[in-house]
N, C-alpha and C. Protein backbone atom coordinates (compact mmCIF):
# COMPACT_ATOMS: atom_id res chain seq x y z
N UNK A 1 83.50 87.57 148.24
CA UNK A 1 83.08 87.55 146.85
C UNK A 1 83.23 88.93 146.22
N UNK A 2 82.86 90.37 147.05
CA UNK A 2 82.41 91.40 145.88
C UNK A 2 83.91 91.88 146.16
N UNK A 3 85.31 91.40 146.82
CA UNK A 3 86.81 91.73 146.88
C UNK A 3 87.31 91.23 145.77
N UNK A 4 87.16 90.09 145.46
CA UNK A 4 87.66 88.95 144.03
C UNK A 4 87.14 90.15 142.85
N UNK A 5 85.65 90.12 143.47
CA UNK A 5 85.35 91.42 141.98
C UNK A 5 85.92 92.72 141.53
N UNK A 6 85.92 92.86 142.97
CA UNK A 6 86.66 94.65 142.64
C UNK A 6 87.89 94.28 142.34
N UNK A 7 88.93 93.15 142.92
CA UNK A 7 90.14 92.95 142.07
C UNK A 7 90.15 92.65 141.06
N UNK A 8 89.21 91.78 140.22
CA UNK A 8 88.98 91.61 138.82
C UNK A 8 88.84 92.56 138.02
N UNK A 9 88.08 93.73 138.52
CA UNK A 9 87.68 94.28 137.74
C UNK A 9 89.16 95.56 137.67
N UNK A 10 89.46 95.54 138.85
CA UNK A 10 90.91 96.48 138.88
C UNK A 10 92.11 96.03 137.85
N UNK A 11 92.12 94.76 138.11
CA UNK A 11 93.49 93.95 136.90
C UNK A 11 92.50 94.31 135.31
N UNK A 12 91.50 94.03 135.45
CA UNK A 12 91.32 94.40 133.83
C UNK A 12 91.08 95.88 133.33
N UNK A 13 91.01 96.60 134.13
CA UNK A 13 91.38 98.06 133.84
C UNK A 13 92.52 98.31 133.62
N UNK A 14 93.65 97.92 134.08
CA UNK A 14 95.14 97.79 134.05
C UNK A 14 95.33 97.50 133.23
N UNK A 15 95.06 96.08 132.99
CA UNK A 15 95.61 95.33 131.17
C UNK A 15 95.49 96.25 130.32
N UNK A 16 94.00 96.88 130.32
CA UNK A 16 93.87 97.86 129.27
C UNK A 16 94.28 99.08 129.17
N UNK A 17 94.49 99.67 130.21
CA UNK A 17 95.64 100.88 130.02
C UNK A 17 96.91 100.58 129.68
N UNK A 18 97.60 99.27 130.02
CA UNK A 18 98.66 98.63 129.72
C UNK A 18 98.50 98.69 128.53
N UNK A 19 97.66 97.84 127.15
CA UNK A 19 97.34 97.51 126.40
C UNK A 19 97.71 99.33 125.37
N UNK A 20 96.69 100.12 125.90
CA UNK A 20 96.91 101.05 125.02
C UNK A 20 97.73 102.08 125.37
N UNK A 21 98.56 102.34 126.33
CA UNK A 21 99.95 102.76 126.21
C UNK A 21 100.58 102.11 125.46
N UNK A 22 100.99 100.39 125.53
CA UNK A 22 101.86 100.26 124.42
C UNK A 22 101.58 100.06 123.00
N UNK A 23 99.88 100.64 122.78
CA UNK A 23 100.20 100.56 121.61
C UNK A 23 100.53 102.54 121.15
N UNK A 24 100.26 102.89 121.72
CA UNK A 24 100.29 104.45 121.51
C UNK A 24 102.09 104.48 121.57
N UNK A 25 102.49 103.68 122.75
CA UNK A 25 104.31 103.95 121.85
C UNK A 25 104.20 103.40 121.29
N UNK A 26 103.91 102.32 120.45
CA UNK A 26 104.42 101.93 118.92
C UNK A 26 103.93 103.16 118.12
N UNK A 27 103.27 103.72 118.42
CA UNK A 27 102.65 104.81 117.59
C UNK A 27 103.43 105.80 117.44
N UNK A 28 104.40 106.03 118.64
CA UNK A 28 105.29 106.99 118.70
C UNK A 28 106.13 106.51 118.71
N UNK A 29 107.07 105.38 118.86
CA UNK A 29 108.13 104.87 117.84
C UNK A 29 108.04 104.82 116.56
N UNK A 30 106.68 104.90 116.11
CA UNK A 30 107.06 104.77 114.33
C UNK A 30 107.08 106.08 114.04
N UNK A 31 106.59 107.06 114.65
CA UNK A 31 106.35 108.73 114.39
C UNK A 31 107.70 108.81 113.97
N UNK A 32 108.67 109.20 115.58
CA UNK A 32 109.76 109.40 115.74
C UNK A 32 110.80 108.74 114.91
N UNK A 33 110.76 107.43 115.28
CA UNK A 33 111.51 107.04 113.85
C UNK A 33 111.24 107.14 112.15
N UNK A 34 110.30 107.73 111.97
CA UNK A 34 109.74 107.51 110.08
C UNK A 34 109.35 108.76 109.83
N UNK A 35 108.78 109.59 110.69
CA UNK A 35 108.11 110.52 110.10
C UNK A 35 108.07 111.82 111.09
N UNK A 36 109.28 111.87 111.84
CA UNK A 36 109.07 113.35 112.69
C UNK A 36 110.81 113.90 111.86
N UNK A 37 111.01 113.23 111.31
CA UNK A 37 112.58 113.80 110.03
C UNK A 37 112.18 114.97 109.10
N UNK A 38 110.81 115.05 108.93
CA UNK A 38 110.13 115.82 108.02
C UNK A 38 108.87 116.79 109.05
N UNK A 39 108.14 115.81 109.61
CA UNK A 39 107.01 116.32 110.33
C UNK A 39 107.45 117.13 112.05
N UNK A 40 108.77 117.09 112.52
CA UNK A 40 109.29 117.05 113.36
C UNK A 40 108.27 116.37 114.80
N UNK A 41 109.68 116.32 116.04
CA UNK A 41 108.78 115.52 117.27
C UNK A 41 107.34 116.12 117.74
N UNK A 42 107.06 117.49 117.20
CA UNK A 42 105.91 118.44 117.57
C UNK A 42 105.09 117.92 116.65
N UNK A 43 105.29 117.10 115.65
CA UNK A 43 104.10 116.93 114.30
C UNK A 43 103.69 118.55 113.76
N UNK A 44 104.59 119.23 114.09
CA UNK A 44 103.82 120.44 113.43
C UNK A 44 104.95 121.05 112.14
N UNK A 45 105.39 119.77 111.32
CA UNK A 45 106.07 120.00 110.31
C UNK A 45 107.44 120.85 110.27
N UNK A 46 108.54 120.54 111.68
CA UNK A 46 109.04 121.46 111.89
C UNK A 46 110.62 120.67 111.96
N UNK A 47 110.29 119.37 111.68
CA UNK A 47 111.79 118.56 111.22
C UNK A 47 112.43 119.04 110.34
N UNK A 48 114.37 118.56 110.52
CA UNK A 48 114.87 119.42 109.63
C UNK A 48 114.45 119.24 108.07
N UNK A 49 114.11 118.20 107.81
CA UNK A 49 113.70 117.96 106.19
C UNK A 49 112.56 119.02 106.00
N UNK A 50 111.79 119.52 106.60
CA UNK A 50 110.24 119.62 106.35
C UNK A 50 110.45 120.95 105.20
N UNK A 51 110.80 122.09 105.11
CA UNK A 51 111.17 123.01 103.91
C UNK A 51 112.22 122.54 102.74
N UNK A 52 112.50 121.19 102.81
CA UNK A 52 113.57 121.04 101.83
C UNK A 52 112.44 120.09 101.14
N UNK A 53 111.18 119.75 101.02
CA UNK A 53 110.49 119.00 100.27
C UNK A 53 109.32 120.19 99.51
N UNK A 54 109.24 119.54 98.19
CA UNK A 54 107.70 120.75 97.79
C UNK A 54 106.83 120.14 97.36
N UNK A 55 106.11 120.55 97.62
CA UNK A 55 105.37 121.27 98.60
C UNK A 55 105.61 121.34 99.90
N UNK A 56 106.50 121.91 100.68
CA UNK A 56 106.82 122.02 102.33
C UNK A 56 105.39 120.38 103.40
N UNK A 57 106.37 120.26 103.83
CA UNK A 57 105.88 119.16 104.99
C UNK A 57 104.69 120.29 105.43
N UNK A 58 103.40 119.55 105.35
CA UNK A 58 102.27 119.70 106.27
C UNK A 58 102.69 119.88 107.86
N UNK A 59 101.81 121.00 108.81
CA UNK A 59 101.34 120.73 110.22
C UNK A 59 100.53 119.64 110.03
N UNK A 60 100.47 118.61 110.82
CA UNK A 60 99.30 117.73 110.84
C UNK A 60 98.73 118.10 112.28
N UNK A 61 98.82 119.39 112.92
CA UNK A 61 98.00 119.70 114.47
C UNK A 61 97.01 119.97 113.66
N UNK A 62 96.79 120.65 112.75
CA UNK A 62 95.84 121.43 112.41
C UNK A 62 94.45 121.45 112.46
N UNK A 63 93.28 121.60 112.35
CA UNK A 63 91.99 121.37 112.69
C UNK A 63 91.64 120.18 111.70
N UNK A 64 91.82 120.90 110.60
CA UNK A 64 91.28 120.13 109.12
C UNK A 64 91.82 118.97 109.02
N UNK A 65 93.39 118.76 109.31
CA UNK A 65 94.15 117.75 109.53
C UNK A 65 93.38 116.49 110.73
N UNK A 66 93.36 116.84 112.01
CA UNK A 66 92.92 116.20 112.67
C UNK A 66 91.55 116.04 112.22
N UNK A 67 90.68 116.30 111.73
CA UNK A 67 89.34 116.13 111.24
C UNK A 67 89.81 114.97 109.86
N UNK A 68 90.47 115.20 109.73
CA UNK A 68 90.84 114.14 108.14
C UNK A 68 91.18 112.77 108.66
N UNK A 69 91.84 112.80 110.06
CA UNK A 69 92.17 111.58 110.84
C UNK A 69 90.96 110.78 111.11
N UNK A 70 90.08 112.19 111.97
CA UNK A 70 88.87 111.15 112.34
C UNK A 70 87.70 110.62 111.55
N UNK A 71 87.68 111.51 110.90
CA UNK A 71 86.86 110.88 109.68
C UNK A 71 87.02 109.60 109.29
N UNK A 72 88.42 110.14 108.53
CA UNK A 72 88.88 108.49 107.68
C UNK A 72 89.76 107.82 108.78
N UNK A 73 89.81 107.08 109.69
CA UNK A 73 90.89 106.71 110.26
C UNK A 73 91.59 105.51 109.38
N UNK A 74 92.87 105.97 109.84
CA UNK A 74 94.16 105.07 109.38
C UNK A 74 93.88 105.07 107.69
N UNK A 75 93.04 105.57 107.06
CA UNK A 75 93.14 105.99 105.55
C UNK A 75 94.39 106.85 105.15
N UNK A 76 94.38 108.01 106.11
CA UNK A 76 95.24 108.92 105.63
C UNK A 76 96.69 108.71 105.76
N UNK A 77 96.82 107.84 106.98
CA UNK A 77 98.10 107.34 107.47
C UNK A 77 98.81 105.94 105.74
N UNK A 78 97.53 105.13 106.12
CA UNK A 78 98.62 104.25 105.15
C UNK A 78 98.16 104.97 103.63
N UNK A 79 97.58 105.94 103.46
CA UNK A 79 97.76 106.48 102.48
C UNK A 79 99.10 107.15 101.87
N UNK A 80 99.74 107.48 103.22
CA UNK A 80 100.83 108.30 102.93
C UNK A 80 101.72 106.77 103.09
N UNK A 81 101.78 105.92 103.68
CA UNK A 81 102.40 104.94 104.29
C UNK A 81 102.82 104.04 102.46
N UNK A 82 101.72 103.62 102.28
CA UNK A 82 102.12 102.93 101.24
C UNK A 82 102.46 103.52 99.59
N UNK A 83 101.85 104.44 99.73
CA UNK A 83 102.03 105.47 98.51
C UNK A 83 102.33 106.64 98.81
N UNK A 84 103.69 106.99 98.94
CA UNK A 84 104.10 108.22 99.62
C UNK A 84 104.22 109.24 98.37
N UNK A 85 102.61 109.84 98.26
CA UNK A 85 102.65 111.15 97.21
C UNK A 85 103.60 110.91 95.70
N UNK A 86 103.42 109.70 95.71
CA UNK A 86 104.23 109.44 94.51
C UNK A 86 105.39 109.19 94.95
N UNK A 87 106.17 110.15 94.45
CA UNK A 87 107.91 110.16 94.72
C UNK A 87 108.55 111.02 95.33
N UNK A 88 107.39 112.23 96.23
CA UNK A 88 107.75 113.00 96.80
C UNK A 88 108.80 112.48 97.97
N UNK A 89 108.75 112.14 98.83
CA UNK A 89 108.69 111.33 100.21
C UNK A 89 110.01 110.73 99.65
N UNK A 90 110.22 109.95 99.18
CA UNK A 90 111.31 108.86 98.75
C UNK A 90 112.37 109.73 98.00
N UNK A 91 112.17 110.78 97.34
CA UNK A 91 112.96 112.30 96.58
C UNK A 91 113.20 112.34 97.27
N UNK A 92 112.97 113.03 98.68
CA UNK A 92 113.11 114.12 99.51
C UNK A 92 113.97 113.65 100.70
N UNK A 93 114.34 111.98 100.60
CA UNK A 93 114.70 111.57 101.81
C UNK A 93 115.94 111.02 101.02
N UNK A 94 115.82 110.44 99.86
CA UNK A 94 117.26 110.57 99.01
C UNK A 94 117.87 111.72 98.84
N UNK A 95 117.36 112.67 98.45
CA UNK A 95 118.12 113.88 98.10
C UNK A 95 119.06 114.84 98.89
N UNK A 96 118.40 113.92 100.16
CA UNK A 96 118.95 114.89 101.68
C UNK A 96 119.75 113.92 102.63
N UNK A 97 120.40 112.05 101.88
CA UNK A 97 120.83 111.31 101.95
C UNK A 97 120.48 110.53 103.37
N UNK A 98 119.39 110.61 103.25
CA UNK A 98 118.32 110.10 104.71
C UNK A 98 117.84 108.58 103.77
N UNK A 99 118.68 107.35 104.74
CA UNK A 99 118.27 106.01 104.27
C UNK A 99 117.52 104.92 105.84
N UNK A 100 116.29 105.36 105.31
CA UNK A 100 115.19 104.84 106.11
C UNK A 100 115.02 103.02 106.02
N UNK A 101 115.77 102.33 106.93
CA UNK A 101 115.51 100.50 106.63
C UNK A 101 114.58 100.11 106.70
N UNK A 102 114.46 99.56 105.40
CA UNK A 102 112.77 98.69 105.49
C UNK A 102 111.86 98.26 106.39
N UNK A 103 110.72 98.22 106.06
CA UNK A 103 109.43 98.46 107.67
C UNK A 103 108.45 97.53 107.65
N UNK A 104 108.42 96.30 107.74
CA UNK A 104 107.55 95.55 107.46
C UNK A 104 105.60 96.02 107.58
N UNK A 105 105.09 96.81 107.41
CA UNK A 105 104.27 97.35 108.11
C UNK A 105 103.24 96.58 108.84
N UNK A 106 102.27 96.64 109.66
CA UNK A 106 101.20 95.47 109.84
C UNK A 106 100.02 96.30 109.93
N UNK A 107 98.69 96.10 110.42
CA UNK A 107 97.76 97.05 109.97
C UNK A 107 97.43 97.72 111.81
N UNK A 108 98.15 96.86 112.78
CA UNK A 108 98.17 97.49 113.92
C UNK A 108 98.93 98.79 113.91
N UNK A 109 100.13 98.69 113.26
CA UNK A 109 101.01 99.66 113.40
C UNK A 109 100.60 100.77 112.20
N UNK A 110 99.75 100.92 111.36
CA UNK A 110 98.93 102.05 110.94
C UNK A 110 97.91 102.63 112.21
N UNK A 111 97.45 101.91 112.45
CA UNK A 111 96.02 102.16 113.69
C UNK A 111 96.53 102.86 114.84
N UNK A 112 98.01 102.39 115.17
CA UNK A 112 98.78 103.11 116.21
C UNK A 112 99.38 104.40 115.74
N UNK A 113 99.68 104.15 114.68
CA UNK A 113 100.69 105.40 114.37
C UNK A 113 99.17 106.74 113.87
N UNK A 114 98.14 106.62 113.47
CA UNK A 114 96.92 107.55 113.78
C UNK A 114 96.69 107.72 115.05
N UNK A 115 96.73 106.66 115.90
CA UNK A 115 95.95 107.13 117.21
C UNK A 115 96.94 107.71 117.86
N UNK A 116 98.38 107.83 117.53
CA UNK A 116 99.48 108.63 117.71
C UNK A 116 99.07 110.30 117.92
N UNK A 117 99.18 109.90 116.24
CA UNK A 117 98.92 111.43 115.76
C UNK A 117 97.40 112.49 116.00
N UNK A 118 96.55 111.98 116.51
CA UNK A 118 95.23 112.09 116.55
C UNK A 118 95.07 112.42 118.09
N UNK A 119 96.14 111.87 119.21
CA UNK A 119 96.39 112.17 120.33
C UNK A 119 96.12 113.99 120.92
């Protein structure tokens, strides 16, 4: 009986590390693909776009930054996600002939792409 348990309880520790690795790469598939062009793979605003936009691409390592994550989670993300600063974002990725294909978004893949960045 307490073998069945400790294996039970071993497979569901698994699932769940399973579980949130893959959602942490979706988190870092959407980084890498959407937003390390500007923010680079370091998130510390160091992609080639990141000085060709103005106000210059944010570090998001930063203290204040990561404090803005945890506070508000996934606020700040689909903040930028669905309303990208106006027309900054969408300027800056035309202007530098960067054509990003449409992203259906879902509200997992905000939650991932913070717990990405918040990593």
């Amino acid at each position: 009986m307490k073998k069945s348990v400790v294996v039970s309880l071993g497979l569901l520790l698994l699932a769940h590390a399973t579980s949130s690795q893959a959602e942490n790469s979706n988190g870092k598939n959407i980084f890498v693909q959407r937003c390390a062009m500007c923010h680079g793979a370091d998130i510390r605003g160091t992609g080639p776009l990141a000085h060709k936009s103005n106000p210059p691409t944010p570090d998001l390592t930063t203290a204040a930054f990561k404090k803005r994550l945890h506070d508000y989670p996934g606020v700040i993300v689909s903040s930028v996600v669905l309303r990208p600063n106006g027309d900054l974002i969408p300027k800056t990725l035309r202007e530098n002939g960067v054509k990003l294909p449409a992203f259906a978004w879902q509200i997992k893949d905000l939650r991932d792409l913070n717990k990405y960045m918040t990593a």
